[in-house]
C-alpha atoms as a PDB file:
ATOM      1  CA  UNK A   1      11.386  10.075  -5.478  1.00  0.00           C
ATOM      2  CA  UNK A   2      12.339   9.527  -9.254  1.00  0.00           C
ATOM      3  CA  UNK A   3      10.867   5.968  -9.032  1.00  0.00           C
ATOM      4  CA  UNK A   4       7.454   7.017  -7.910  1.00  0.00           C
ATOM      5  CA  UNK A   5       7.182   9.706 -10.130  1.00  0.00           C
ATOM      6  CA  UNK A   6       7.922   7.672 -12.652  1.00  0.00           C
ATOM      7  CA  UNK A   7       4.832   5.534 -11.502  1.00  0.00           C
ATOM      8  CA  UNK A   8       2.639   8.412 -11.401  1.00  0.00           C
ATOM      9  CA  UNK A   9       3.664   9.168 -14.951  1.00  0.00           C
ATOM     10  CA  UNK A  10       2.962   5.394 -16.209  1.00  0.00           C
ATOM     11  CA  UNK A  11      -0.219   4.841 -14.467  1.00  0.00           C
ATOM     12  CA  UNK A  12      -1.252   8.230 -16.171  1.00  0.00           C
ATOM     13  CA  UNK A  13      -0.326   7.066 -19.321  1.00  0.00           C
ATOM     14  CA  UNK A  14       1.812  10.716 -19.738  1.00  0.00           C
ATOM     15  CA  UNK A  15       3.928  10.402 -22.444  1.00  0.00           C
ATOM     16  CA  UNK A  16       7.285  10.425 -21.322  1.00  0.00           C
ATOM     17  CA  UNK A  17       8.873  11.976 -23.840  1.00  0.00           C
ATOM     18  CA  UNK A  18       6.998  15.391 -22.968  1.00  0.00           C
ATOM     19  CA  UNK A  19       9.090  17.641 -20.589  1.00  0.00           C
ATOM     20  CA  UNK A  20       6.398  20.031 -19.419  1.00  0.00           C
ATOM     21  CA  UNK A  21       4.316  16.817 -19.145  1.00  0.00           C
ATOM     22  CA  UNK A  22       6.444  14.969 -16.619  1.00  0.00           C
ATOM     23  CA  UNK A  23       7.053  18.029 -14.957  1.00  0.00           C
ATOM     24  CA  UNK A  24       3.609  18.714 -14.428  1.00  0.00           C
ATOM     25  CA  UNK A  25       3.082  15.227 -13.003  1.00  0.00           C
ATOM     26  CA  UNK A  26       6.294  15.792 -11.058  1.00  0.00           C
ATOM     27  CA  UNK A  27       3.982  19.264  -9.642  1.00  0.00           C
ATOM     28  CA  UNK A  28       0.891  16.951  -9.016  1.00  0.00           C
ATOM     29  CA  UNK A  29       2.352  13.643  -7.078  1.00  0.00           C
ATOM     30  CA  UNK A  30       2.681  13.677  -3.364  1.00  0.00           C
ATOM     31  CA  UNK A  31       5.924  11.884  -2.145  1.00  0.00           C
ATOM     32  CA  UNK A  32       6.511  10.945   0.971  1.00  0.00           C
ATOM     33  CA  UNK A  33       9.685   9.232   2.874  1.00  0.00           C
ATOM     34  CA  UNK A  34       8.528   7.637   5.925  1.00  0.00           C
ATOM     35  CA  UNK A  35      11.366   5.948   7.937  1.00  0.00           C
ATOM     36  CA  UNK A  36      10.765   2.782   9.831  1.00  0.00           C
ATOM     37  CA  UNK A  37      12.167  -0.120  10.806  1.00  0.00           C
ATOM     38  CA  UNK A  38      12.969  -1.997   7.312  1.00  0.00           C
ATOM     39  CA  UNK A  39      14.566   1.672   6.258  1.00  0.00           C
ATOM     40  CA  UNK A  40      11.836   3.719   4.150  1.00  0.00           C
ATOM     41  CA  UNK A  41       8.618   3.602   3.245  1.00  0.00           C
ATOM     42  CA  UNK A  42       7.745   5.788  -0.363  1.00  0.00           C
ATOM     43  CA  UNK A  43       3.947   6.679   0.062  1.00  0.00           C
ATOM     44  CA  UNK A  44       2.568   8.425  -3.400  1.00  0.00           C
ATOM     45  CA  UNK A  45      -0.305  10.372  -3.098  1.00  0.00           C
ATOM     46  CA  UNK A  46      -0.625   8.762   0.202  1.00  0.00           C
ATOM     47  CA  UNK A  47      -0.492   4.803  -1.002  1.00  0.00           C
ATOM     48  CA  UNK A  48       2.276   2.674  -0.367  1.00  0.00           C
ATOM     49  CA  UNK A  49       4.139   2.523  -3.401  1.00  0.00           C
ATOM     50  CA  UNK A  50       7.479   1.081  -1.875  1.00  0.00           C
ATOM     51  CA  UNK A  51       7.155  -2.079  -3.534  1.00  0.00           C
ATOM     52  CA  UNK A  52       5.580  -0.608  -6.662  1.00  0.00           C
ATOM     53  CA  UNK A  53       8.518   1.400  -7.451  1.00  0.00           C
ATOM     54  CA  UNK A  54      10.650  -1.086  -7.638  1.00  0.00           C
ATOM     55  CA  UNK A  55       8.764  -3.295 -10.908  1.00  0.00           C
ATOM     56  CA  UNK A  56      11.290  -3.765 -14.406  1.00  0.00           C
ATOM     57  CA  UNK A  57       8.604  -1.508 -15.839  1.00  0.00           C
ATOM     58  CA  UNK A  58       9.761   1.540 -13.254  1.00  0.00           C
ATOM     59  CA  UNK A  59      13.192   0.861 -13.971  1.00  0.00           C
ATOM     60  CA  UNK A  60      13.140   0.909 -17.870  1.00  0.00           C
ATOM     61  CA  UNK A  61      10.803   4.323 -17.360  1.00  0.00           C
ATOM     62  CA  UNK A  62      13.118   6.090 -15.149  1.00  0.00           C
ATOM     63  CA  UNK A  63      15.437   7.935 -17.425  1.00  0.00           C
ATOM     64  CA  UNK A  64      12.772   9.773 -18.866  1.00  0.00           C
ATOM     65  CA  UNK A  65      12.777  11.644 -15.484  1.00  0.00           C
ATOM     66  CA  UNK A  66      15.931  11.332 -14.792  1.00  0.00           C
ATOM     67  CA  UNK A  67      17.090  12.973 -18.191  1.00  0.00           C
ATOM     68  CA  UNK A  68      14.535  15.452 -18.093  1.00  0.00           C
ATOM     69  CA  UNK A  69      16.391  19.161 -16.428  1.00  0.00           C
ATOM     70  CA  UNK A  70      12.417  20.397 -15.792  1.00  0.00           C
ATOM     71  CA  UNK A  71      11.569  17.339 -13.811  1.00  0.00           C
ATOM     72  CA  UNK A  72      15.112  17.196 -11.756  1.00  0.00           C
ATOM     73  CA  UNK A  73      15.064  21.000 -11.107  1.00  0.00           C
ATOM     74  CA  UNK A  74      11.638  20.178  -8.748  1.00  0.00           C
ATOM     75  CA  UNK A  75      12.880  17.099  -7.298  1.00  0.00           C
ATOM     76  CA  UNK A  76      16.296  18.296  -6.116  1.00  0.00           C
ATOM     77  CA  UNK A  77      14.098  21.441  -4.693  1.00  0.00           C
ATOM     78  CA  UNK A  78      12.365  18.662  -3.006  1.00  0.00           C
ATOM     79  CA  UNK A  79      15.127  16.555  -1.637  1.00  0.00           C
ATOM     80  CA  UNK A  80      16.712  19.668  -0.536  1.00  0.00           C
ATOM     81  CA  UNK A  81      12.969  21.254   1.485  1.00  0.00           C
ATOM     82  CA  UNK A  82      13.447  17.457   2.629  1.00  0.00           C
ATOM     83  CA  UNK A  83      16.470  17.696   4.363  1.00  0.00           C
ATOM     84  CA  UNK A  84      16.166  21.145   5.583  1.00  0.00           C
ATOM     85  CA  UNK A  85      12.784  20.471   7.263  1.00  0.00           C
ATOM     86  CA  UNK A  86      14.502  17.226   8.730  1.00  0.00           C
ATOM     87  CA  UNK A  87      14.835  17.523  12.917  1.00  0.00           C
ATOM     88  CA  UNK A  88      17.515  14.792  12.782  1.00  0.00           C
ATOM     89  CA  UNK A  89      20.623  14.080  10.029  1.00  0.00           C
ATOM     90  CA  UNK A  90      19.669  13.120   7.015  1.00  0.00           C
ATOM     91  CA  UNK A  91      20.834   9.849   5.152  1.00  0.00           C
ATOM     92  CA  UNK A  92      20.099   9.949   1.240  1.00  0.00           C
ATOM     93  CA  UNK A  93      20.892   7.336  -1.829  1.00  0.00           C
ATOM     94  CA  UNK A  94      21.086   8.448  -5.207  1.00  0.00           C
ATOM     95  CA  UNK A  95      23.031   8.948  -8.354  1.00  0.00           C
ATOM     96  CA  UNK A  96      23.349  12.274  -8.032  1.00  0.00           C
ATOM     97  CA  UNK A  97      23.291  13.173  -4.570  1.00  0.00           C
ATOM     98  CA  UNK A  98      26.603  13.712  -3.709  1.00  0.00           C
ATOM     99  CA  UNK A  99      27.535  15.854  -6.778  1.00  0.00           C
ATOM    100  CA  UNK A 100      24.432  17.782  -7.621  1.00  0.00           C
ATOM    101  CA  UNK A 101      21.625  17.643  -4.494  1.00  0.00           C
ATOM    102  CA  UNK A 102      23.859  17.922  -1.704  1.00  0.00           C
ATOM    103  CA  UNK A 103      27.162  19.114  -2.913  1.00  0.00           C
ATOM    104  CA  UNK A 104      28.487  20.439   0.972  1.00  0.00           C
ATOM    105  CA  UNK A 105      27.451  16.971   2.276  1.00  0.00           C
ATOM    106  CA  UNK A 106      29.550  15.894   5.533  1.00  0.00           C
ATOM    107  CA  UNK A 107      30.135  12.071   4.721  1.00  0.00           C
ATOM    108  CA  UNK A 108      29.824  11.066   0.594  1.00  0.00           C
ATOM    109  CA  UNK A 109      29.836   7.560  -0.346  1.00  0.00           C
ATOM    110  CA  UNK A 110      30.104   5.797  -3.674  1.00  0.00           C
ATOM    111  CA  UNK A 111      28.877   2.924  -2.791  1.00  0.00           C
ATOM    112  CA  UNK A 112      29.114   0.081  -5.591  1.00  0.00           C
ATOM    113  CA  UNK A 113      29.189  -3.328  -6.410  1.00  0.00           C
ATOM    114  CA  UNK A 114      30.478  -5.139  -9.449  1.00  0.00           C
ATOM    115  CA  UNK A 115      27.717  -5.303 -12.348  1.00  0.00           C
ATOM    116  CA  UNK A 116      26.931  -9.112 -11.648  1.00  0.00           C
ATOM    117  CA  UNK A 117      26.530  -8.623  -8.211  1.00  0.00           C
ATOM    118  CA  UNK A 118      24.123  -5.969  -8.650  1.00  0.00           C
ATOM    119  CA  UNK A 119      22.174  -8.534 -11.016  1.00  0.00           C
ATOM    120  CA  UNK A 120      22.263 -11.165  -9.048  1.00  0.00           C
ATOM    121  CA  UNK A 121      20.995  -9.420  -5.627  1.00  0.00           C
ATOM    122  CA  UNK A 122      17.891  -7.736  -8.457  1.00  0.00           C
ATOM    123  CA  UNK A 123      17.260 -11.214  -9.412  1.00  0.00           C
ATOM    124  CA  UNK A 124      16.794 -12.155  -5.805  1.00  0.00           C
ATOM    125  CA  UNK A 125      14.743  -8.883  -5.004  1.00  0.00           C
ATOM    126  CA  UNK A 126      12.368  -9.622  -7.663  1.00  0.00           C
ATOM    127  CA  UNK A 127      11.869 -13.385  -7.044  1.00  0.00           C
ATOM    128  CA  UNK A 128      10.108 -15.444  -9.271  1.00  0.00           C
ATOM    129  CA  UNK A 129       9.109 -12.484 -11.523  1.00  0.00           C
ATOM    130  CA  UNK A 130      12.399 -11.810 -11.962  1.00  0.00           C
ATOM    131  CA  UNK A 131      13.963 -11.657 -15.302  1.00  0.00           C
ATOM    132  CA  UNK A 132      16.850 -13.922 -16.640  1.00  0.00           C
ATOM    133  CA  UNK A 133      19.764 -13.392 -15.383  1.00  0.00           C
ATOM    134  CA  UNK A 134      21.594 -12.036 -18.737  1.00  0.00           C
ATOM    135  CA  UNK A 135      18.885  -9.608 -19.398  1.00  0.00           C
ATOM    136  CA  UNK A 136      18.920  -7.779 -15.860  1.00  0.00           C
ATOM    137  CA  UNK A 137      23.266  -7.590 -16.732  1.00  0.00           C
ATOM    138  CA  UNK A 138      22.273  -5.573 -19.861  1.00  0.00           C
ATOM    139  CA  UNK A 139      19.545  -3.911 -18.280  1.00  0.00           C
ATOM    140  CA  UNK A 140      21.969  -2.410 -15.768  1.00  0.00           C
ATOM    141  CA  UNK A 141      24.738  -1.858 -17.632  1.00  0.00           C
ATOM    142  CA  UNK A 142      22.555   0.028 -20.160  1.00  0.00           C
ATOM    143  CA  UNK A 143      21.179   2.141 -17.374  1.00  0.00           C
ATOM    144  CA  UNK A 144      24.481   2.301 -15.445  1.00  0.00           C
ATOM    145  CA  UNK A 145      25.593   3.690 -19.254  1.00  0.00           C
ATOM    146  CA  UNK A 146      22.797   6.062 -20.009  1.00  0.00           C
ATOM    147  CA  UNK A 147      22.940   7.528 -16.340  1.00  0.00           C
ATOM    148  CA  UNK A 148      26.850   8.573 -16.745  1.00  0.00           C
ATOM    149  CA  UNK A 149      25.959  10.222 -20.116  1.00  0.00           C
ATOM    150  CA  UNK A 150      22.922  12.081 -19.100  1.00  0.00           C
ATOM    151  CA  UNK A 151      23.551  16.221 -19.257  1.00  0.00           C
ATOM    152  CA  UNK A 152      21.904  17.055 -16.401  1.00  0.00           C
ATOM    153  CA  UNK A 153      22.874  14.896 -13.229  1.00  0.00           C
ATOM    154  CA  UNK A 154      25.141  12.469 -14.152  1.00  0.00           C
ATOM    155  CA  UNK A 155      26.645   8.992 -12.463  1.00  0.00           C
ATOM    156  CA  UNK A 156      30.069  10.529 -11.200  1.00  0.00           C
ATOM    157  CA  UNK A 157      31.996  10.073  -8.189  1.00  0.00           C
ATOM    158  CA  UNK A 158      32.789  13.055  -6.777  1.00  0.00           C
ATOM    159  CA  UNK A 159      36.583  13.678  -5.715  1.00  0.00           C
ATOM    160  CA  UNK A 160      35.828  13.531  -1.595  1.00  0.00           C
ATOM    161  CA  UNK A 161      33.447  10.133  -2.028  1.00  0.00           C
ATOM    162  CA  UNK A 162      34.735   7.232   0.134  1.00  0.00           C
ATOM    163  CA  UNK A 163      34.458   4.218  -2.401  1.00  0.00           C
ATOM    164  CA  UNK A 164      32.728   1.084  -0.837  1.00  0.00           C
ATOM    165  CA  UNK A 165      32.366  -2.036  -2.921  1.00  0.00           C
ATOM    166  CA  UNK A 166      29.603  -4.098  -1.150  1.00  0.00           C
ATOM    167  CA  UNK A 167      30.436  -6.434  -3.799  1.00  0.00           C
ATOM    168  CA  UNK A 168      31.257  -9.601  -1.395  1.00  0.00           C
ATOM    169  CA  UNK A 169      29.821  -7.511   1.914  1.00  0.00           C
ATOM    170  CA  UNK A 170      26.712  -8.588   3.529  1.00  0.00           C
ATOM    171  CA  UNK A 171      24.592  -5.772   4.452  1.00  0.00           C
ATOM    172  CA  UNK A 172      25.216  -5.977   7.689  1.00  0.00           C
ATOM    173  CA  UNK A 173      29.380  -5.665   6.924  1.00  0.00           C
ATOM    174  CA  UNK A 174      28.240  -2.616   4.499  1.00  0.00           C
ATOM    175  CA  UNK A 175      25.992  -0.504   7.766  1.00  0.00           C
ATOM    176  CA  UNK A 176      29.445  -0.763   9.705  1.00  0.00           C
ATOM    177  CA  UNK A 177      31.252   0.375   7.084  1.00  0.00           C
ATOM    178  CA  UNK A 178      28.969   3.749   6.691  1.00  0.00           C
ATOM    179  CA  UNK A 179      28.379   3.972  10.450  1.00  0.00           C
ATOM    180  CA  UNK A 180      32.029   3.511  10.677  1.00  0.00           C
ATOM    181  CA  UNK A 181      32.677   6.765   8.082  1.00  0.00           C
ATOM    182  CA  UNK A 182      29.455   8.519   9.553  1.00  0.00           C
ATOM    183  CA  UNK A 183      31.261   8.497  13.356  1.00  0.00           C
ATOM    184  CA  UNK A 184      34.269   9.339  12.204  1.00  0.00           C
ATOM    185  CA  UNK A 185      33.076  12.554  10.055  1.00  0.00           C
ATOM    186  CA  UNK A 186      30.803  13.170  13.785  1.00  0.00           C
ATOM    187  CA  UNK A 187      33.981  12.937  15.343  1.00  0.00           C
ATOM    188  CA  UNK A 188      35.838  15.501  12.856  1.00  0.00           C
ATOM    189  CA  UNK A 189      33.065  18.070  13.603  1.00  0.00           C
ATOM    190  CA  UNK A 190      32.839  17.908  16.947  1.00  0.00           C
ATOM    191  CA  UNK A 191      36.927  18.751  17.156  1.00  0.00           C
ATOM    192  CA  UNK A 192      36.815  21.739  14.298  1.00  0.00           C
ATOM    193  CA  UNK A 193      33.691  22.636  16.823  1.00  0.00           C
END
């Protein structure tokens, strides 16, 4: 939801250093999560932006949303009308999710991977627009740096998160892990039930 935002806000040319301006276009875009079978499709104003979202130019822009307490106070609103409206369980990513958006979550996960892993499988997502390999590491380690500073929101893993490093897991190996910790918090339930 941040990343197609943050699209909305480039495309109109908002300056992102202008709270009430990103939280206006924050008011204005239409997001929409639409599962299927590759995971989730992110329409914006009802264009598929999945791929879009996912440019170097979204991911240097983001932490002007991120950062900004006007723009996360609608899209936590958002996530959270999200999940309530949801007929089925709900399965959400995020930096913040587990601390901040949904605090009384069943299952958290911090899932992870070692900084050079996390470049290299970017460099492969990207292909042959992809950057060099020593400027995604910075990239991401200035971003993983910037999100654990931010005031509002921050990178933290909360107390009850089950760590996974997918470092050397395929993701195959990393779905059984969380189906694994999803069945067994099903399980829990069902007893205190």
């Amino acid at each position: 939801m941040y990343r197609a935002c943050t699209l909305r806000a480039l495309r109109d040319g908002v300056d992102l250093s202008d709270p009430a301006a990103l939280a206006e276009t924050v008011e204005r875009a239409r997001v929409e999560l639409v599962p299927n079978a590759e995971g989730t499709q992110v329409l914006l104003d009802g264009e598929d932006v999945s791929a879009a979202i996912r440019t170097p130019e979204v991911t240097r822009a983001i932490h002007h949303l991120a950062n900004c307490p006007e723009v996360r106070e609608r899209l936590v609103a958002q996530q959270r009308a999200l999940a309530r409206a949801s007929e089925r369980s709900v399965v959400a990513e995020g930096r913040d999710l587990a601390s901040v958006v949904f605090p009384d979550a069943e299952v958290k996960v911090y899932l992870d991977a070692s900084v050079e892993e996390r470049a290299r499988r970017r460099q492969r997502d990207l292909g042959p627009a992809a950057p060099p390999f020593d400027e995604l590491l910075a990239e991401i380690r200035a971003r993983d740096e910037r999100d654990r500073s931010r005031s509002v929101g921050p990178l933290v893993r909360v107390p009850e998160a089950v760590a996974v490093d997918t470092s050397s897991l395929s993701p195959a190996e990393v779905l059984e892990r969380l189906h694994a910790l999803a069945t067994a918090a099903q399980n829990r339930c069902a007893r205190e039930t």
